[in-house]
Protein backbone atom coordinates (compact mmCIF):
# COMPACT_ATOMS: atom_id res chain seq x y z
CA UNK A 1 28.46 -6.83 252.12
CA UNK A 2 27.90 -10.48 253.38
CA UNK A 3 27.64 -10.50 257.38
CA UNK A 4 29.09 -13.56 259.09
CA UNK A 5 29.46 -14.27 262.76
CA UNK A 6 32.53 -15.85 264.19
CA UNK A 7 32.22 -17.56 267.28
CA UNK A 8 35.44 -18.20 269.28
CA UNK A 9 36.36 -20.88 271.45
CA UNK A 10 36.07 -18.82 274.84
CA UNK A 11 32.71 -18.05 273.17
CA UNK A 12 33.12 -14.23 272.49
CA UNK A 13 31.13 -13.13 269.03
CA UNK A 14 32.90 -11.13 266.36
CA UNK A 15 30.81 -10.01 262.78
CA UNK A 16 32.92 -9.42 259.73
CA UNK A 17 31.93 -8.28 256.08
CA UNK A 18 32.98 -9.85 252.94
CA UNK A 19 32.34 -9.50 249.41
CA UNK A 20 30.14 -11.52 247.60
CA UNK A 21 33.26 -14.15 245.65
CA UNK A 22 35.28 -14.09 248.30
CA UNK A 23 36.13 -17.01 250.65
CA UNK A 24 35.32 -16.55 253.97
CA UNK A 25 38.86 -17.90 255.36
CA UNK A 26 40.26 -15.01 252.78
CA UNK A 27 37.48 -12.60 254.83
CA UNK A 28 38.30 -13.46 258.04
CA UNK A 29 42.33 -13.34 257.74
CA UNK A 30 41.90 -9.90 256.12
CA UNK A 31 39.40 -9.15 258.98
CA UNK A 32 42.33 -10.22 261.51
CA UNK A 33 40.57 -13.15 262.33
CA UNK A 34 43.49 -15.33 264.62
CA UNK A 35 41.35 -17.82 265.20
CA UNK A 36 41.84 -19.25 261.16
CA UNK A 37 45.25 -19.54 260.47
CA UNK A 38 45.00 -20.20 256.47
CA UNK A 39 48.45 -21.30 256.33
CA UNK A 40 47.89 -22.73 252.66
CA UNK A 41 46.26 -19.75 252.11
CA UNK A 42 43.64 -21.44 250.06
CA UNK A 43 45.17 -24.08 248.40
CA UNK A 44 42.95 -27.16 249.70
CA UNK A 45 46.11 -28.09 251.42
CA UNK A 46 46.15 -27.88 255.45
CA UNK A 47 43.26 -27.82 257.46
CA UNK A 48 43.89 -24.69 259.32
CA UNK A 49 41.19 -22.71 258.41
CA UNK A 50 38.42 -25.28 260.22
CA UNK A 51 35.35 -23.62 261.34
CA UNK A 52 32.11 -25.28 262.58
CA UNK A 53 29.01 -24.44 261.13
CA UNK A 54 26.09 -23.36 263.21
CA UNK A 55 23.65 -26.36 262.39
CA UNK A 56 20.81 -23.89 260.99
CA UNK A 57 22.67 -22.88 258.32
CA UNK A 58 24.83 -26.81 257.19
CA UNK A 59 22.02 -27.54 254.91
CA UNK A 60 22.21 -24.01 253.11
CA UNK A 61 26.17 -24.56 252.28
CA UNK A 62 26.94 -26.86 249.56
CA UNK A 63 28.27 -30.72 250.07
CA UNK A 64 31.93 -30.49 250.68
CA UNK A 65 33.91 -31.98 248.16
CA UNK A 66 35.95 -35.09 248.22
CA UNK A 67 38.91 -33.39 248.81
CA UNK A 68 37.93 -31.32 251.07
CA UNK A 69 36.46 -33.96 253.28
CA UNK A 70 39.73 -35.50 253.05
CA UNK A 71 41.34 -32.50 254.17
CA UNK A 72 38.68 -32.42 257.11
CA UNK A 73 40.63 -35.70 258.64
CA UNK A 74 43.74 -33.88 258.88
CA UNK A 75 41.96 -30.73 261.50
CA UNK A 76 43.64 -30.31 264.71
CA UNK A 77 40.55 -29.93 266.67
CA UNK A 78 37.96 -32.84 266.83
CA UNK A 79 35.94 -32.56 263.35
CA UNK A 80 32.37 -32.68 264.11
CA UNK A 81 29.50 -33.17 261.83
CA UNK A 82 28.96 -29.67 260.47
CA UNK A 83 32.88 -29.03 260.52
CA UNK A 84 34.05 -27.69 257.15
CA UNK A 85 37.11 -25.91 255.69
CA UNK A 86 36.62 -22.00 255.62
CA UNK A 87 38.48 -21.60 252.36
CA UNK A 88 35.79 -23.43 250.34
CA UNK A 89 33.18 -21.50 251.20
CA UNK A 90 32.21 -18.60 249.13
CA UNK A 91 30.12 -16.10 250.33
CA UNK A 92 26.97 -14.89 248.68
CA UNK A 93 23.95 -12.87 249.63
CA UNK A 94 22.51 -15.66 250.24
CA UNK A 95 24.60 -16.17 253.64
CA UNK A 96 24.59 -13.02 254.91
CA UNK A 97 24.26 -13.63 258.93
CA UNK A 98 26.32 -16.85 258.46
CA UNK A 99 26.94 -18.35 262.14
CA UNK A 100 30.35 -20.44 262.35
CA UNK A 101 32.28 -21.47 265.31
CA UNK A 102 36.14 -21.51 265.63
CA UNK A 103 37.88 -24.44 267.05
CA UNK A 104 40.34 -24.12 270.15
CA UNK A 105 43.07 -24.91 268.11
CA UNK A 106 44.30 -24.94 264.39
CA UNK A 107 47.47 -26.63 264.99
């Protein structure tokens, strides 16, 4: 199991397992996570599952895509420069301990 730490905006800490494959908006929804809304579920097509990367571990994720960037204008919170879209990020072993902030607000 991949360990990642959420981060909410009142600044409590919360660690959740996922599967190696598996999304980490997909891991934190089933995890209860209400701080990722997912309202696409997936799709590439909302915004609401915008976390904040802790910025020791941005360089180990790869680039966003173009549409996700493009997606990344569309966030309800401020976007800042580590800010990407939980659904395109798979996990692996190779970010277990994964730090990630969640934004006041999806909507």
């Amino acid at each position: 199991m991949i360990r990642v730490h959420l981060i909410e905006a009142d600044g409590r800490r919360r660690t959740v397992e996922g599967r190696p494959g598996r999304s980490l908006m997909r891991t934190a929804v089933d995890a209860g996570v209400d701080g990722i809304a997912a309202d696409c579920g997936g799709c590439l097509t909302c915004a609401t599952c915008h976390v904040i990367i802790d910025g020791a571990w941005a360089e180990r994720l790869p680039p966003p895509t173009a549409d996700e960037l493009a997606m990344l204008e569309m966030t309800a919170a401020p976007r800042m420069p580590t800010s990407r879209l939980s659904c395109q990020l798979v996990l692996d072993a190779e970010l277990d301990g994964l730090v990630v902030q969640l934004p006041a607000t999806q909507y």
